[in-house]
PDB file of N, CA and C in Angstrom:
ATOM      1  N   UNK A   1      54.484  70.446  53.289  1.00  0.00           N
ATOM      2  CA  UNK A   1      53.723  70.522  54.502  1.00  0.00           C
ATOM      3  C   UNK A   1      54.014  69.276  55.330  1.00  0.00           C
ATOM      4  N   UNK A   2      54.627  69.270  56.333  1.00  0.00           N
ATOM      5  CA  UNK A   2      55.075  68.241  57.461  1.00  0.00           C
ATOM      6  C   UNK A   2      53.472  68.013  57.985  1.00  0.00           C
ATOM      7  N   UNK A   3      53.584  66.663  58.425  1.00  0.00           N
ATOM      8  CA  UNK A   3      52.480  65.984  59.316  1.00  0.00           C
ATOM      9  C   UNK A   3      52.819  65.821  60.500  1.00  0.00           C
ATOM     10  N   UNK A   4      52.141  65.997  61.261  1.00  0.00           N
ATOM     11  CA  UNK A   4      51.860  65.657  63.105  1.00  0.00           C
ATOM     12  C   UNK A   4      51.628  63.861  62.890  1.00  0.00           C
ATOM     13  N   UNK A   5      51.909  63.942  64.211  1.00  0.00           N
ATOM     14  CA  UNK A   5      51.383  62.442  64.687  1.00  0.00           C
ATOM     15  C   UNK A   5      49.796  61.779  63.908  1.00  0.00           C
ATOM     16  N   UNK A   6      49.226  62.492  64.366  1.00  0.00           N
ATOM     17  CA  UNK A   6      47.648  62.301  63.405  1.00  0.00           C
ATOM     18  C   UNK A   6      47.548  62.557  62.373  1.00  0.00           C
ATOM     19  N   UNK A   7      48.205  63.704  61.550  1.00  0.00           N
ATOM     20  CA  UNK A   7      48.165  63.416  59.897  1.00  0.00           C
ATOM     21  C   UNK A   7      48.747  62.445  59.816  1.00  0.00           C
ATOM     22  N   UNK A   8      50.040  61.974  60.397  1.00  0.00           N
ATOM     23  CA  UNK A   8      50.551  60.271  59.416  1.00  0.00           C
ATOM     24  C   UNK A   8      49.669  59.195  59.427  1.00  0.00           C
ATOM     25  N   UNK A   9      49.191  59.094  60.480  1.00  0.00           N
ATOM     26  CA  UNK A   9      48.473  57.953  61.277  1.00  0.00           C
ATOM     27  C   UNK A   9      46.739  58.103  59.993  1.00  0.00           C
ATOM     28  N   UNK A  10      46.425  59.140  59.643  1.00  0.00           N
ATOM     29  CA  UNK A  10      45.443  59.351  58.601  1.00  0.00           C
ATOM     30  C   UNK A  10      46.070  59.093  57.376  1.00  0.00           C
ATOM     31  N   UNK A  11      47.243  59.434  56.847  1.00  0.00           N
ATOM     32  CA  UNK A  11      47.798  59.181  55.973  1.00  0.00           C
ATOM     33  C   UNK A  11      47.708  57.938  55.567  1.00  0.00           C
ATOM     34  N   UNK A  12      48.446  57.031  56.591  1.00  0.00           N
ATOM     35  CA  UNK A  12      48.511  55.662  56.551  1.00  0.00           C
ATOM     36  C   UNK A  12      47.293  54.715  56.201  1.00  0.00           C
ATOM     37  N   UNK A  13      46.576  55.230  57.223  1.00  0.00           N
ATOM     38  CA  UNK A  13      45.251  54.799  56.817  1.00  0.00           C
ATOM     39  C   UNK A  13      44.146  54.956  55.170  1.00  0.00           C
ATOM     40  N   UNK A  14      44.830  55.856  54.822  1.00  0.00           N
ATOM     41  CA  UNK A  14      44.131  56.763  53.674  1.00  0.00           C
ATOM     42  C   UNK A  14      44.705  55.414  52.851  1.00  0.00           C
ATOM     43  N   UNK A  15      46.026  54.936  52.382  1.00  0.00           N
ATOM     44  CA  UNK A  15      46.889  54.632  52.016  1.00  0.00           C
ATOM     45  C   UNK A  15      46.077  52.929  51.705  1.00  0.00           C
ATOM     46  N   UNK A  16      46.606  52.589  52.853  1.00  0.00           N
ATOM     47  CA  UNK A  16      45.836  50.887  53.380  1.00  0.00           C
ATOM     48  C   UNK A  16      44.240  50.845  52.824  1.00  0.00           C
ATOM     49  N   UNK A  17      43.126  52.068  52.873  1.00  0.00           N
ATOM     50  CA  UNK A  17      41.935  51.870  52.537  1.00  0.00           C
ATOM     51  C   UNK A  17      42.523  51.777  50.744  1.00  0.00           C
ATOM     52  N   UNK A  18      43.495  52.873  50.312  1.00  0.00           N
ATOM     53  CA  UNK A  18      43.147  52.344  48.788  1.00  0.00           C
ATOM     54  C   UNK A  18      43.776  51.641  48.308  1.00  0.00           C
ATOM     55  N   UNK A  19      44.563  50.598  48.948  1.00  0.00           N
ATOM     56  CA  UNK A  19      45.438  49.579  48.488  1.00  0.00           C
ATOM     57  C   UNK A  19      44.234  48.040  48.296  1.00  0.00           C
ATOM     58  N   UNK A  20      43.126  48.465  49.787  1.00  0.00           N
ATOM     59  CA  UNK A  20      42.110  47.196  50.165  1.00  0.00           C
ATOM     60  C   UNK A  20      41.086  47.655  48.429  1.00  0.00           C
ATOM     61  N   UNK A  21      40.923  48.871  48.124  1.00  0.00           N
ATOM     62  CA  UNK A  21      39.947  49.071  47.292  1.00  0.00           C
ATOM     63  C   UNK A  21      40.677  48.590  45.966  1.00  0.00           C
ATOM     64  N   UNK A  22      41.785  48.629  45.774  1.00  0.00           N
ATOM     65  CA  UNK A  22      42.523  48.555  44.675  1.00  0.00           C
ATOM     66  C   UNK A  22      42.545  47.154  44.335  1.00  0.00           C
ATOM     67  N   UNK A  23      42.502  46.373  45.350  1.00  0.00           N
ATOM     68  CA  UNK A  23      42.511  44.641  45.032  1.00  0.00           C
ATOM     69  C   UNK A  23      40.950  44.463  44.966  1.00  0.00           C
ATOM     70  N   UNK A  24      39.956  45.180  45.881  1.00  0.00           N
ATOM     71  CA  UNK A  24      38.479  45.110  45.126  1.00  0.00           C
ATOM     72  C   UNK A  24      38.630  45.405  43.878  1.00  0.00           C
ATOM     73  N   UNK A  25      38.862  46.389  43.426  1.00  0.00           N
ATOM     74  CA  UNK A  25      38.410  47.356  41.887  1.00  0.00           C
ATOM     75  C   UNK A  25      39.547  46.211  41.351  1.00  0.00           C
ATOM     76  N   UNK A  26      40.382  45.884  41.161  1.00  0.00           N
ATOM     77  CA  UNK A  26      41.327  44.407  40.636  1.00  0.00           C
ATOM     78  C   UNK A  26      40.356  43.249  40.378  1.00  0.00           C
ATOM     79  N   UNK A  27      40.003  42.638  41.466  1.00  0.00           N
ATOM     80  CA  UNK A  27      38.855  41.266  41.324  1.00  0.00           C
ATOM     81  C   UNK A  27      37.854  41.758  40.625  1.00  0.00           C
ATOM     82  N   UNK A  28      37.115  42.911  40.841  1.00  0.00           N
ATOM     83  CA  UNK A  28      35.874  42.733  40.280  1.00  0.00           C
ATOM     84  C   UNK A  28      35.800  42.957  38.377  1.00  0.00           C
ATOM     85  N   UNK A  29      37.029  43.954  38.007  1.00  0.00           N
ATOM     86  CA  UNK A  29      37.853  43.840  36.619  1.00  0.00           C
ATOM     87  C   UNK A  29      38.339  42.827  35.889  1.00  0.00           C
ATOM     88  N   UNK A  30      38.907  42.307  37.000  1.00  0.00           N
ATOM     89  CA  UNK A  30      39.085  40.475  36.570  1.00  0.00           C
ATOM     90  C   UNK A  30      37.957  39.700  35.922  1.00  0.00           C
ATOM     91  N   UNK A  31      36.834  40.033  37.459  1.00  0.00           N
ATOM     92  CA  UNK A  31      36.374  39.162  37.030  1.00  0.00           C
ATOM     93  C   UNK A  31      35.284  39.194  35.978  1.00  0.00           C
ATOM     94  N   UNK A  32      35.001  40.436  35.500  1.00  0.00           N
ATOM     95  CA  UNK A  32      34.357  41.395  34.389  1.00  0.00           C
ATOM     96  C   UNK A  32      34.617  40.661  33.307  1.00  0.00           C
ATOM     97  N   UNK A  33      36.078  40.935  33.042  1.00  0.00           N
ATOM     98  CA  UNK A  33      36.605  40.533  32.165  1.00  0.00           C
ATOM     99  C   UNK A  33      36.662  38.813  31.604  1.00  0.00           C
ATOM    100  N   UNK A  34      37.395  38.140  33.090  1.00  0.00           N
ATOM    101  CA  UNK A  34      37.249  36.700  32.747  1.00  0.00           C
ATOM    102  C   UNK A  34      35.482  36.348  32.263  1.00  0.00           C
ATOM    103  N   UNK A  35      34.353  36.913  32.546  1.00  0.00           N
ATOM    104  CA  UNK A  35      33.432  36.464  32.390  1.00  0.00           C
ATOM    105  C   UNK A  35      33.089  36.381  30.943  1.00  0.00           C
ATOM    106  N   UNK A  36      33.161  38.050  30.308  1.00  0.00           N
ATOM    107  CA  UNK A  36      33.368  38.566  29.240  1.00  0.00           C
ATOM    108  C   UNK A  36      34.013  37.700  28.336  1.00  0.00           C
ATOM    109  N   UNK A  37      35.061  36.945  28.618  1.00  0.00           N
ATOM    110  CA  UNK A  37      35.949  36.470  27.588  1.00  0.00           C
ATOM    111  C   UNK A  37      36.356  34.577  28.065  1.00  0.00           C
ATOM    112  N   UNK A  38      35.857  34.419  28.414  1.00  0.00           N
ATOM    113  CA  UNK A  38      36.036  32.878  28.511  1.00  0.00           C
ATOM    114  C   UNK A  38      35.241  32.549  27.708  1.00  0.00           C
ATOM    115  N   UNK A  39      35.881  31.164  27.499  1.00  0.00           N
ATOM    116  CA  UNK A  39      35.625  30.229  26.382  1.00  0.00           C
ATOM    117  C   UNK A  39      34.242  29.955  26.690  1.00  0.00           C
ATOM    118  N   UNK A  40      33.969  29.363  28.371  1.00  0.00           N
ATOM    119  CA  UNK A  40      33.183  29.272  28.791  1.00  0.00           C
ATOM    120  C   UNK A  40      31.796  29.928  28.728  1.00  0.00           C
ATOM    121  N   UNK A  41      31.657  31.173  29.135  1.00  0.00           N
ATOM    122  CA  UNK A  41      30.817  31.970  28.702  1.00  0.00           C
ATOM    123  C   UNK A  41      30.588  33.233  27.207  1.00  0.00           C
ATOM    124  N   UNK A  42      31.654  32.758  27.017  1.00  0.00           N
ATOM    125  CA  UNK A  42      31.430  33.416  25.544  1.00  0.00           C
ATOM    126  C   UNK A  42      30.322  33.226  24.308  1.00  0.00           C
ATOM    127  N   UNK A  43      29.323  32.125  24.771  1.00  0.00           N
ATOM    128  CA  UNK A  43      28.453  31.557  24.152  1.00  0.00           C
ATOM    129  C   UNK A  43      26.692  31.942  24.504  1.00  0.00           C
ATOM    130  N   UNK A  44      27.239  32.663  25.889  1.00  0.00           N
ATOM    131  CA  UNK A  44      26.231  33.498  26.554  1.00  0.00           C
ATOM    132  C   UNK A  44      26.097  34.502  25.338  1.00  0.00           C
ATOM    133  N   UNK A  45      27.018  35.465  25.302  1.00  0.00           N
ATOM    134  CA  UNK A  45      27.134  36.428  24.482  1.00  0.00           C
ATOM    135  C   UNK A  45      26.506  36.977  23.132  1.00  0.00           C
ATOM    136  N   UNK A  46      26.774  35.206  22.379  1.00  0.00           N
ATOM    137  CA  UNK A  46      26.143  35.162  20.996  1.00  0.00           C
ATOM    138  C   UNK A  46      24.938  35.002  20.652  1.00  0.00           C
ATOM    139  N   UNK A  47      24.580  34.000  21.594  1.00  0.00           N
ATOM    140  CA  UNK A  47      23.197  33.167  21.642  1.00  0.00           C
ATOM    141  C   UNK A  47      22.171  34.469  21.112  1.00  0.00           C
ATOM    142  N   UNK A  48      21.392  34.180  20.267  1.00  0.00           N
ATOM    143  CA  UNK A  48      20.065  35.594  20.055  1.00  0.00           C
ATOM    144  C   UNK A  48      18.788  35.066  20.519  1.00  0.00           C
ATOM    145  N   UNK A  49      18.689  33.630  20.255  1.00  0.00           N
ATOM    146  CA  UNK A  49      17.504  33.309  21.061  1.00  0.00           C
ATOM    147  C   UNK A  49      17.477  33.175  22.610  1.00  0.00           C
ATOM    148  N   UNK A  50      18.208  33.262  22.878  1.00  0.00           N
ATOM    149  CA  UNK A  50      18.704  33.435  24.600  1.00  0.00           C
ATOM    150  C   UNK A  50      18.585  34.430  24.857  1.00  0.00           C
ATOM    151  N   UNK A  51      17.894  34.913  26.137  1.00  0.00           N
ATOM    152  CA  UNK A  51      17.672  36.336  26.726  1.00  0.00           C
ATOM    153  C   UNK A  51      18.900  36.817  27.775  1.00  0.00           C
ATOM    154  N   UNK A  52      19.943  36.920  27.293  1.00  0.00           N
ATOM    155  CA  UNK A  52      20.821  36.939  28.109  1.00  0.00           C
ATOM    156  C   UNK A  52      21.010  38.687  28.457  1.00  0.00           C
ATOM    157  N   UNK A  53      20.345  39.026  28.294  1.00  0.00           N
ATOM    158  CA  UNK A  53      20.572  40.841  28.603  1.00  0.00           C
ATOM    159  C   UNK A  53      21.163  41.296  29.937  1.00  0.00           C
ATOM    160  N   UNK A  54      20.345  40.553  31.063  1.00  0.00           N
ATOM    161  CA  UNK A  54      20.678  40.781  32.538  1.00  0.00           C
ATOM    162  C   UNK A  54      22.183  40.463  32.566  1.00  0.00           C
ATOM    163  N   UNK A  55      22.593  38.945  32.238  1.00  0.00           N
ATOM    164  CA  UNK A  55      23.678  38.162  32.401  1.00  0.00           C
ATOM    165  C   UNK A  55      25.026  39.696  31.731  1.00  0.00           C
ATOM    166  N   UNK A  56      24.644  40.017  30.233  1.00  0.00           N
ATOM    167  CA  UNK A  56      25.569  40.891  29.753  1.00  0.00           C
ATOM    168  C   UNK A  56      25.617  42.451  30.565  1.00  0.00           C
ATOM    169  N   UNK A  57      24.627  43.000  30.896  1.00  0.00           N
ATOM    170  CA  UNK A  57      24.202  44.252  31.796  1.00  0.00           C
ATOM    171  C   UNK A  57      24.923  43.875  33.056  1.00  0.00           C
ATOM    172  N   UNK A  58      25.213  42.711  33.634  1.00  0.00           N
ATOM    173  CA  UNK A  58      26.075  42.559  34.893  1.00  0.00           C
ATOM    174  C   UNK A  58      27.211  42.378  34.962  1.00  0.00           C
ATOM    175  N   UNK A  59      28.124  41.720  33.674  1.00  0.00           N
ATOM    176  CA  UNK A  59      29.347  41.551  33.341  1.00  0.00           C
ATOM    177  C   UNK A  59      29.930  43.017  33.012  1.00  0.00           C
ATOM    178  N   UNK A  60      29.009  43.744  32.114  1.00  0.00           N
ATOM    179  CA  UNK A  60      29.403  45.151  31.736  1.00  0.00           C
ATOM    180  C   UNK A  60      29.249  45.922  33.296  1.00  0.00           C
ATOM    181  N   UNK A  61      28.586  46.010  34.269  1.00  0.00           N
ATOM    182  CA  UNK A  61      28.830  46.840  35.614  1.00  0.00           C
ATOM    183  C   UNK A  61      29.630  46.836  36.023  1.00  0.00           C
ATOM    184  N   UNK A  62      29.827  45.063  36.321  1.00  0.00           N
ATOM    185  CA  UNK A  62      31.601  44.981  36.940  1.00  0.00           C
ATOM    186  C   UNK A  62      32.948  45.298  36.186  1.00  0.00           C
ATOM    187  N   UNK A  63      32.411  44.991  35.003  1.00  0.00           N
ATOM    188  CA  UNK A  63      33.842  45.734  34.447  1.00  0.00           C
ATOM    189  C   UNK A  63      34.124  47.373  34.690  1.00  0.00           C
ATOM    190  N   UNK A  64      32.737  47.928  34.578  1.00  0.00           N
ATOM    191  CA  UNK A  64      32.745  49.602  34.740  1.00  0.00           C
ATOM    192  C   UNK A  64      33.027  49.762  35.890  1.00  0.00           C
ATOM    193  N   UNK A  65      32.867  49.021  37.038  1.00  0.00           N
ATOM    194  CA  UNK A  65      32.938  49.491  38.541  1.00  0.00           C
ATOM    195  C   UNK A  65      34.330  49.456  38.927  1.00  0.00           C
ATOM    196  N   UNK A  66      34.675  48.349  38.229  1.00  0.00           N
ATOM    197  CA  UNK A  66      36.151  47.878  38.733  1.00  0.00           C
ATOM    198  C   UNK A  66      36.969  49.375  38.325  1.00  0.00           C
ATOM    199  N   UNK A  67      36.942  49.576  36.583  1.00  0.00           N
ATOM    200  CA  UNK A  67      37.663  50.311  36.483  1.00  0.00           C
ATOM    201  C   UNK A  67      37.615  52.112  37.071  1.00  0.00           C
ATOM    202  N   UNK A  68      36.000  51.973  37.183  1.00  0.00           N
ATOM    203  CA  UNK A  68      36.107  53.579  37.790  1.00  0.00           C
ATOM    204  C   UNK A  68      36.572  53.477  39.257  1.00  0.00           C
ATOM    205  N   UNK A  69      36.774  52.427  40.262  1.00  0.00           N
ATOM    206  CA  UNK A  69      37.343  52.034  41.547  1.00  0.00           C
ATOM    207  C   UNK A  69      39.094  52.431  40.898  1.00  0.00           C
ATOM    208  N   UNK A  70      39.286  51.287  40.023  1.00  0.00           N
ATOM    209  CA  UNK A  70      40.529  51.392  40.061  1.00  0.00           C
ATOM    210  C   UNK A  70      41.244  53.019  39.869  1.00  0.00           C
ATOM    211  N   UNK A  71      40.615  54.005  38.741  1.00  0.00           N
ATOM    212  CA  UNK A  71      40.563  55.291  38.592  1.00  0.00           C
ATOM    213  C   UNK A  71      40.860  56.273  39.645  1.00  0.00           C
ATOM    214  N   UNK A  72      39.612  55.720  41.241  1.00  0.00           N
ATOM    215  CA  UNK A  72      40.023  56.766  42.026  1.00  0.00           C
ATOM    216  C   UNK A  72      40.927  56.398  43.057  1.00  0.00           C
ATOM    217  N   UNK A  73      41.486  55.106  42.939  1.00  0.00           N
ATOM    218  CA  UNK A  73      42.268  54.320  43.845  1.00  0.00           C
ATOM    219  C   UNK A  73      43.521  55.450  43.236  1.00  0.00           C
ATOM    220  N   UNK A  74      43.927  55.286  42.253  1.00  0.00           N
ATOM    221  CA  UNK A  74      45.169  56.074  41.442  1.00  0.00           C
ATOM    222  C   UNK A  74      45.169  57.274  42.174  1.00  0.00           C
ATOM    223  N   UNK A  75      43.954  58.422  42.122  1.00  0.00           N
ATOM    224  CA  UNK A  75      43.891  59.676  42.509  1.00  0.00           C
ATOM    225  C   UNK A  75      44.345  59.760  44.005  1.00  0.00           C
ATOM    226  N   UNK A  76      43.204  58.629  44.654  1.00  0.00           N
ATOM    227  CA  UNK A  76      43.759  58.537  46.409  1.00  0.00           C
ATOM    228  C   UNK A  76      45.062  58.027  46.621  1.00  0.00           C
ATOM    229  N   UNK A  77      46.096  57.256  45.825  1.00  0.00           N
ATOM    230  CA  UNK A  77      47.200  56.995  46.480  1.00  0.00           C
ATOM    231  C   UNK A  77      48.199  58.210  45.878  1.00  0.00           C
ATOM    232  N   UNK A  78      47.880  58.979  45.237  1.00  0.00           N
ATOM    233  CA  UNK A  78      48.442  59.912  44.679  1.00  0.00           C
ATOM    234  C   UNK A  78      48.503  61.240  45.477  1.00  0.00           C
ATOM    235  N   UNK A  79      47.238  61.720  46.058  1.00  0.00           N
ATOM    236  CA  UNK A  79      47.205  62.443  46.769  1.00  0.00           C
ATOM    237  C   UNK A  79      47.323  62.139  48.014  1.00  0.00           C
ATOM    238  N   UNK A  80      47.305  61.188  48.719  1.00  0.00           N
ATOM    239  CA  UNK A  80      48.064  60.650  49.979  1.00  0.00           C
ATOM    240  C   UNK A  80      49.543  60.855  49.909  1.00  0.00           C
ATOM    241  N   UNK A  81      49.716  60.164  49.565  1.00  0.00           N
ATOM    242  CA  UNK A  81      51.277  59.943  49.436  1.00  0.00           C
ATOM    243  C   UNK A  81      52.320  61.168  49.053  1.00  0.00           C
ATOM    244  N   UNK A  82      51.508  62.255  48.186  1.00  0.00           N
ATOM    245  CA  UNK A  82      52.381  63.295  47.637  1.00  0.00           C
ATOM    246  C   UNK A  82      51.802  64.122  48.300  1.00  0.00           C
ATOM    247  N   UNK A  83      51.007  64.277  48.952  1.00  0.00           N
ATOM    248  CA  UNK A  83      49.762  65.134  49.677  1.00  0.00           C
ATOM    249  C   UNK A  83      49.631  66.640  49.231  1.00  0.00           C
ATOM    250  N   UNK A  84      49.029  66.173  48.069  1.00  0.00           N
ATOM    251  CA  UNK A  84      48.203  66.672  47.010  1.00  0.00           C
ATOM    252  C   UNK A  84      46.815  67.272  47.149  1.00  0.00           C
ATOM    253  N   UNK A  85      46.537  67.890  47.306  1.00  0.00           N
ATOM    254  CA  UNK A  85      45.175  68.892  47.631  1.00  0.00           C
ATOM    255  C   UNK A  85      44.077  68.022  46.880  1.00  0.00           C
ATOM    256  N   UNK A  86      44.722  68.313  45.467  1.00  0.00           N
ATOM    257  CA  UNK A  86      43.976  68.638  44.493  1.00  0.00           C
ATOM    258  C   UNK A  86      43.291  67.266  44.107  1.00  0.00           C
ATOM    259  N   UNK A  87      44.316  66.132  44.551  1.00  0.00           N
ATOM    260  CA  UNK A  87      44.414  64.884  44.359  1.00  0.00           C
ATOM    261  C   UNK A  87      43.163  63.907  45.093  1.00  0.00           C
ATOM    262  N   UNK A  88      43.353  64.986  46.057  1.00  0.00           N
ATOM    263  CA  UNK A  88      42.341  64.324  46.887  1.00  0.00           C
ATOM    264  C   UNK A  88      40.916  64.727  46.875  1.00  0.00           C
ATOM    265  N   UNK A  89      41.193  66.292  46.778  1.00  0.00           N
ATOM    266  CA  UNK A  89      39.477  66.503  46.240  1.00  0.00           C
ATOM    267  C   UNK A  89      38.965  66.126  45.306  1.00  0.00           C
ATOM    268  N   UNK A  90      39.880  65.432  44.435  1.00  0.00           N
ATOM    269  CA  UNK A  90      39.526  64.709  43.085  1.00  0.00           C
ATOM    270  C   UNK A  90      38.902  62.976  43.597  1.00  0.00           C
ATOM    271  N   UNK A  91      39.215  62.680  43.803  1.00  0.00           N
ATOM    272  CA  UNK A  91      39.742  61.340  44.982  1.00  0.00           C
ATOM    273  C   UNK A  91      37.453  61.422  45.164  1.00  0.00           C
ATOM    274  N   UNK A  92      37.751  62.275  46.510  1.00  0.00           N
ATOM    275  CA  UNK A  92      36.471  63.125  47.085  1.00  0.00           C
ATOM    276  C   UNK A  92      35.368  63.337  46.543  1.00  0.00           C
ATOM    277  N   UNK A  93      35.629  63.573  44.802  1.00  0.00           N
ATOM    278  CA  UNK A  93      34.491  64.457  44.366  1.00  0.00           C
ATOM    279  C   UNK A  93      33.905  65.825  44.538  1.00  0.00           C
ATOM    280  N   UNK A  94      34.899  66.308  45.374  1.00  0.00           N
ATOM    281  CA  UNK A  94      35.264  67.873  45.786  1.00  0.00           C
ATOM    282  C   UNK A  94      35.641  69.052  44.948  1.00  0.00           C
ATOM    283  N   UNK A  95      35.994  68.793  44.145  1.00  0.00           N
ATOM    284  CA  UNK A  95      36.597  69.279  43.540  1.00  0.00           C
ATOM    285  C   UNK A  95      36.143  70.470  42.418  1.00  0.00           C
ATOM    286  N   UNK A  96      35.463  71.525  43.429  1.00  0.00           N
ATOM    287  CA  UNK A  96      34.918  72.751  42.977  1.00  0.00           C
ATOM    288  C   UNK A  96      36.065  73.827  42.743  1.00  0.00           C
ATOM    289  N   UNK A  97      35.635  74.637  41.606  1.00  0.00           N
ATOM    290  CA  UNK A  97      36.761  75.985  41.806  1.00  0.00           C
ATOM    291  C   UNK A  97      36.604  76.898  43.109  1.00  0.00           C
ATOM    292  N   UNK A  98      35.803  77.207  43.637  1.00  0.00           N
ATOM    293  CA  UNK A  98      36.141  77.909  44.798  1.00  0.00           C
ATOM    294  C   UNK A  98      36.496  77.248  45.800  1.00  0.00           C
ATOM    295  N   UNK A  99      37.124  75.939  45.522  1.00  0.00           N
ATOM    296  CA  UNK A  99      37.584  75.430  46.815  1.00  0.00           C
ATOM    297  C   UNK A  99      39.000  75.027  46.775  1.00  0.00           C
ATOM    298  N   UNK A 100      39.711  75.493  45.661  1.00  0.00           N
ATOM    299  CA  UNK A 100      40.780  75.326  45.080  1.00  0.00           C
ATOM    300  C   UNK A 100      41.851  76.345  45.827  1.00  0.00           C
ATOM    301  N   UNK A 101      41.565  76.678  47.295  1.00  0.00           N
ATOM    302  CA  UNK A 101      42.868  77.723  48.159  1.00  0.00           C
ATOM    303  C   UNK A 101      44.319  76.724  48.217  1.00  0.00           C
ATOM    304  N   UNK A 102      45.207  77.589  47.994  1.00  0.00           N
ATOM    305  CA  UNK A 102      46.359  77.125  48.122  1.00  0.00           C
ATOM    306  C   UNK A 102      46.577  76.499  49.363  1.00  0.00           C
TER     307      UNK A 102
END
């Protein structure tokens, strides 16, 4: 399926939004992780007399956020780029069987 002037110009754009989300869902994985595993805070972790629940409940979000970001970043540059229906209603959250027309 060829694009007009305005599908590329959406394309492009589609493209650039999940490249900007992809370095979000990147940092915030990072920084999930670096939190998770530094030397530094690794002592958060152990401590039992320390109420650190919030501190661990927020390290574990960002790691989950990052990676379900990074997840649909994959789907959106996938279905952009190959322009993929299916890719994108996935992308969307669209992704009902009766909406599955060729």
């Amino acid at each position: 399926m060829a694009l007009d002037g305005c599908g590329l110009v959406c394309k492009y754009i589609l493209v650039l939004f999940n490249i900007i989300f992809a370095v979000v869902g990147f940092a915030l994985l990072g920084l999930g992780l670096w939190l998770r595993f530094s030397n530094n805070t690794r002592g958060i972790f152990e401590v039992e007399a320390l109420n650190s629940s919030a501190f661990v409940v927020g390290v574990t979000v960002l790691i989950a956020l990052g990676s379900v970001m990074l997840i649909v970043v994959v789907f959106g540059d996938y279905g952009a780029c190959n322009e993929k229906r299916c890719a994108l209603q996935v992308m969307t959250g669209y992704d009902s069987p009766g909406n599955l027309d060729p």
